[in-house]
Protein backbone atom coordinates (compact mmCIF):
# COMPACT_ATOMS: atom_id res chain seq x y z
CA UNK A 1 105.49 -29.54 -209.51
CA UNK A 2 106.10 -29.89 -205.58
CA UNK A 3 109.15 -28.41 -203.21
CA UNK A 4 109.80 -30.67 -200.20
CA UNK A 5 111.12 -29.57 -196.64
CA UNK A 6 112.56 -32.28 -195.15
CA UNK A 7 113.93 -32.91 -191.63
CA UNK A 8 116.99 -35.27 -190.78
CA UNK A 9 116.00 -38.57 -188.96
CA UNK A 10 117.36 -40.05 -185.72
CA UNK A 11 120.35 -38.52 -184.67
CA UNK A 12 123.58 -39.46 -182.47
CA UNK A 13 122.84 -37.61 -179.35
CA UNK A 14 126.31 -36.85 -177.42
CA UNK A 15 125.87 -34.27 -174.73
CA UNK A 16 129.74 -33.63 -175.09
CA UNK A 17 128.71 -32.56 -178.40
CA UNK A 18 127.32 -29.12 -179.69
CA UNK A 19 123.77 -30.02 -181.18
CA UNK A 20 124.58 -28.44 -184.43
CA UNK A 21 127.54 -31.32 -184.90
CA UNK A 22 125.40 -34.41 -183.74
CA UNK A 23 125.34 -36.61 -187.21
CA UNK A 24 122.92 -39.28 -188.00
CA UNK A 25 122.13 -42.43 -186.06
CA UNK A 26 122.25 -45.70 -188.13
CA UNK A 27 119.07 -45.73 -187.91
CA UNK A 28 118.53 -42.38 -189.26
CA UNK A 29 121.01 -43.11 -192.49
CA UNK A 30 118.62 -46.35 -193.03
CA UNK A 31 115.76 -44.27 -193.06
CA UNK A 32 117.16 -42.01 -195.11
CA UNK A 33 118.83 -44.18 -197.93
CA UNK A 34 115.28 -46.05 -198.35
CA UNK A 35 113.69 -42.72 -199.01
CA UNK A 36 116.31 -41.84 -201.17
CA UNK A 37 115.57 -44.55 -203.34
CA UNK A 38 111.54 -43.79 -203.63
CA UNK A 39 110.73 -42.19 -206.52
CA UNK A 40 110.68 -38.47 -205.71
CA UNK A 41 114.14 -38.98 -204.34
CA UNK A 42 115.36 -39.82 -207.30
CA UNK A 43 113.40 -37.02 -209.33
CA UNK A 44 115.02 -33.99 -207.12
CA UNK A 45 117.00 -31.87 -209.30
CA UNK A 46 118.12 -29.67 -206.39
CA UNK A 47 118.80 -29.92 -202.59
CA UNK A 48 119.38 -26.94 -200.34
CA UNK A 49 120.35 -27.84 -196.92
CA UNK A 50 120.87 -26.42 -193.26
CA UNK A 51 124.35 -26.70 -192.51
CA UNK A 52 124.13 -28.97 -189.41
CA UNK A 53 125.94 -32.14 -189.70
CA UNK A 54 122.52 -33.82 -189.48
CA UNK A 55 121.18 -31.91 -192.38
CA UNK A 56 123.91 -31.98 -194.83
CA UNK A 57 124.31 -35.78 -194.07
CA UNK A 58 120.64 -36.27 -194.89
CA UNK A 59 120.84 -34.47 -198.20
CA UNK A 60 124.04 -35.58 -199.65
CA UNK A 61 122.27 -39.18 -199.50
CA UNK A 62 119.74 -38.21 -200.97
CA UNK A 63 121.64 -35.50 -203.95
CA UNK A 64 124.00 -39.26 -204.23
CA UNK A 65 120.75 -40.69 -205.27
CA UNK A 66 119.93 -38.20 -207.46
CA UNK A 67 122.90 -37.55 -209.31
CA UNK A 68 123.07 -34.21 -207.70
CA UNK A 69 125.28 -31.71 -205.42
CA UNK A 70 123.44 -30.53 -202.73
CA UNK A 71 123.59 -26.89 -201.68
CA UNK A 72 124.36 -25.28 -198.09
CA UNK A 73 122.63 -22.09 -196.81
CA UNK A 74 123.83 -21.19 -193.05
CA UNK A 75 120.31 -18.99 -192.42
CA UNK A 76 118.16 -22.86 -192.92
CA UNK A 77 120.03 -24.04 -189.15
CA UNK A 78 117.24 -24.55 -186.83
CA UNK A 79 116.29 -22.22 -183.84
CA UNK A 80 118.99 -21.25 -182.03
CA UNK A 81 118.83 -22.73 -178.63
CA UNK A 82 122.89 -22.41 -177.80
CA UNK A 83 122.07 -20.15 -174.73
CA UNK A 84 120.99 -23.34 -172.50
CA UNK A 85 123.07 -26.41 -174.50
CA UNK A 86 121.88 -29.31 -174.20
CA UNK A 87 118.71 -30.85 -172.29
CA UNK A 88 117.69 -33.88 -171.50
CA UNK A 89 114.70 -34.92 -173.47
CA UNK A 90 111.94 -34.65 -170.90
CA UNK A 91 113.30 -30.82 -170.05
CA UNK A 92 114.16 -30.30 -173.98
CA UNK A 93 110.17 -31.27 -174.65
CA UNK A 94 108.83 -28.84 -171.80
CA UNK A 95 111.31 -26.04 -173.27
CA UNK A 96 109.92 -26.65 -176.69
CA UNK A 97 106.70 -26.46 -175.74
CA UNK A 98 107.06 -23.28 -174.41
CA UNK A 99 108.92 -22.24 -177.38
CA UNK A 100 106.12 -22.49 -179.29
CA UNK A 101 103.48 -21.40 -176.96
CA UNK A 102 105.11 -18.15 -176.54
CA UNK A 103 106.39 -17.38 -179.81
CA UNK A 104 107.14 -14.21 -179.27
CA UNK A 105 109.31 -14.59 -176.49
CA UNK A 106 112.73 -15.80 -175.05
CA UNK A 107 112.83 -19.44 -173.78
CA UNK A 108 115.84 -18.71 -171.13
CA UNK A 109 118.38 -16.87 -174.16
CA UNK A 110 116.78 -19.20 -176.91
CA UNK A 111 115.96 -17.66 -180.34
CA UNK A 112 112.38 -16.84 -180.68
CA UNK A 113 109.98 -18.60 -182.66
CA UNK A 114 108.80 -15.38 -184.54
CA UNK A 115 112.48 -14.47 -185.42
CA UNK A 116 112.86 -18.02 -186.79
CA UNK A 117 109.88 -18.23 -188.41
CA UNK A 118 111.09 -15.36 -190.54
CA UNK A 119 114.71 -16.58 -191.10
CA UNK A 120 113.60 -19.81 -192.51
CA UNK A 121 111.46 -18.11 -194.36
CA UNK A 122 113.17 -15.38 -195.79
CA UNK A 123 116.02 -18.24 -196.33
CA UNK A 124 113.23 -20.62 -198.20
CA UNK A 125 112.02 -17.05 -199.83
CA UNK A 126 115.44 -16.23 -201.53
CA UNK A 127 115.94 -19.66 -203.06
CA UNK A 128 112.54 -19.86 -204.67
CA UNK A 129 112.92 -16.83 -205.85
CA UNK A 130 115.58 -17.67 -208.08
CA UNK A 131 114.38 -21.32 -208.78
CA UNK A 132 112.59 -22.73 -212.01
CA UNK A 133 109.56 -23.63 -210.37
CA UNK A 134 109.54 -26.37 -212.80
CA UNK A 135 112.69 -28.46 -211.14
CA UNK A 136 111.75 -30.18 -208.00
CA UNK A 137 113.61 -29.20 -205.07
CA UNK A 138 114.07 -30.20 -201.46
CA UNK A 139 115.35 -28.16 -198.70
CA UNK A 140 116.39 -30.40 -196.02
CA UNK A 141 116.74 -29.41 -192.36
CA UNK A 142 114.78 -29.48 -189.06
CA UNK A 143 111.95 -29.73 -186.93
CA UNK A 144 111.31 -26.90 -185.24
CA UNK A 145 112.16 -24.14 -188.60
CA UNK A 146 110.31 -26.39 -190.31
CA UNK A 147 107.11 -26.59 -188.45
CA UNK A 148 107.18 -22.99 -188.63
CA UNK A 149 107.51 -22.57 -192.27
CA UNK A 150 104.68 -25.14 -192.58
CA UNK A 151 102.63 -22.73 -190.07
CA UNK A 152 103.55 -19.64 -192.56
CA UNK A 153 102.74 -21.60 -195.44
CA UNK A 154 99.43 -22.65 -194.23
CA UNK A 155 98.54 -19.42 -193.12
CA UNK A 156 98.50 -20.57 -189.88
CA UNK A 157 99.34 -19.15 -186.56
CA UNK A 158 102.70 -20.87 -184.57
CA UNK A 159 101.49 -23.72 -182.50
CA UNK A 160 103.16 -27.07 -181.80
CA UNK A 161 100.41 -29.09 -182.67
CA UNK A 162 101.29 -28.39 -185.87
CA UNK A 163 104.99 -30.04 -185.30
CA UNK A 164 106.49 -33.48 -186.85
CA UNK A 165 105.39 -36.83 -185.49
CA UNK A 166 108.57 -37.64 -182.97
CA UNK A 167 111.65 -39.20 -184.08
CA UNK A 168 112.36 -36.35 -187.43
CA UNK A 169 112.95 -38.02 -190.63
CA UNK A 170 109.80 -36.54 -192.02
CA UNK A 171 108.28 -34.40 -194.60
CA UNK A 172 105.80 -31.91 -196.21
CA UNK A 173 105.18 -30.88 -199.56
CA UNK A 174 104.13 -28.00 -201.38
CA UNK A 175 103.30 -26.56 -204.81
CA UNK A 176 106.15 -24.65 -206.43
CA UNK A 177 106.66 -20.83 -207.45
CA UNK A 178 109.23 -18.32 -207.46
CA UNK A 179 107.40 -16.46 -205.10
CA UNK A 180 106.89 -18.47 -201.69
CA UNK A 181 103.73 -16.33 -200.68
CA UNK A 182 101.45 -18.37 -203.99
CA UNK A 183 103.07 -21.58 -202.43
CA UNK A 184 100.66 -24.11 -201.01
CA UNK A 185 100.67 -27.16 -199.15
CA UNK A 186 99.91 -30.41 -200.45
CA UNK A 187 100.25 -32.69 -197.70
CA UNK A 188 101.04 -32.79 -194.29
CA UNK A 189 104.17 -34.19 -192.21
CA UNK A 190 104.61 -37.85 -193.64
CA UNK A 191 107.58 -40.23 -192.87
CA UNK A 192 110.33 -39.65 -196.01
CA UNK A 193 109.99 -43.63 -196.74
CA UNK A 194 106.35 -43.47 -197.19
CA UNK A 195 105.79 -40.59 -198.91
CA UNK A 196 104.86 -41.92 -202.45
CA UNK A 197 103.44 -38.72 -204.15
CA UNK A 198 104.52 -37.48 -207.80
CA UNK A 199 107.35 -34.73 -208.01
């Protein structure tokens, strides 16, 4: 049986608008609703999701799909970058690249990659932990937490090259138990309206 971490598609960006409220573009939704109606989207049996707008919109069309209520934990949000707001994407890139190059340091206030490497995964942890490892489950959220839960799960060290192809709207999944340390991947980022593999 597989777990899925998901990450919202194209968003609404509004630089009068905190990041954490930007909701999904219409393209995003599209995206979304056609991987909602794959099979594994209709085989969840329960969605735990960030609490950004972008998040919770992404998993409450996919929980409609599956005849499910979706769940929201606050410690799934992803990295806190609030000390700098918003940035363009060219500067945004060149900040997250350092983000992840130096993951145990600041970007300019930002939250650092090591401390959100062990939210989300003391967040993911928690869940699992009281989860029948025989109900798939999705938790749905963002790129950056994301690629570093990947990076724990694969044993790997943080590193951008292990991030989402651009755009979000993408997935990984691995093998389920209620303890995330005998979790393993079983595939790598793939779009959410490709993925085709068995829950």
């Amino acid at each position: 049986m597989f777990g899925l971490y998901v990450t919202h598609p194209q968003v609404n960006i509004d630089p009068a608008v905190p990041v954490p409220d930007w909701g999904l573009s219409e393209t995003g939704l599209a995206r979304t609703r056609q991987a909602a109606g794959l099979a594994w989207g209709r085989q969840l049996r329960r969605i735990v999701s960030s609490e950004e707008r972008k998040a919770i919109e992404t998993a409450m069309v996919l929980a409609d799909a599956a005849g499910i209520a979706a769940e929201i934990d606050a410690e799934m949000h992803e990295n806190d970058r609030s000390a700098t707001g918003f940035l363009p994407p060219p500067a945004f890139e060149q900040a997250a690249d350092w983000f992840f190059a130096h993951p145990d340091e600041s970007f300019r206030g930002w939250e650092r990659a090591v401390d959100a490497q062990a939210r989300i995964v003391k967040a993911v942890s928690e869940v699992l932990a009281g989860h029948d490892p025989r109900q798939p489950i999705a938790f749905v959220g963002h790129g950056g937490v994301g690629t570093l839960l990947k990076c724990h799960l694969a044993g790997q060290p943080i590193s951008r090259d292990r991030d989402q192809p651009g755009g979000g709207g993408n997935l990984f999944a691995f093998h389920l138990s209620r303890s995330l340390a005998e979790c393993r991947l079983a595939c790598d980022w793939t779009p959410m309206e490709s993925w085709q593999g068995d829950m």
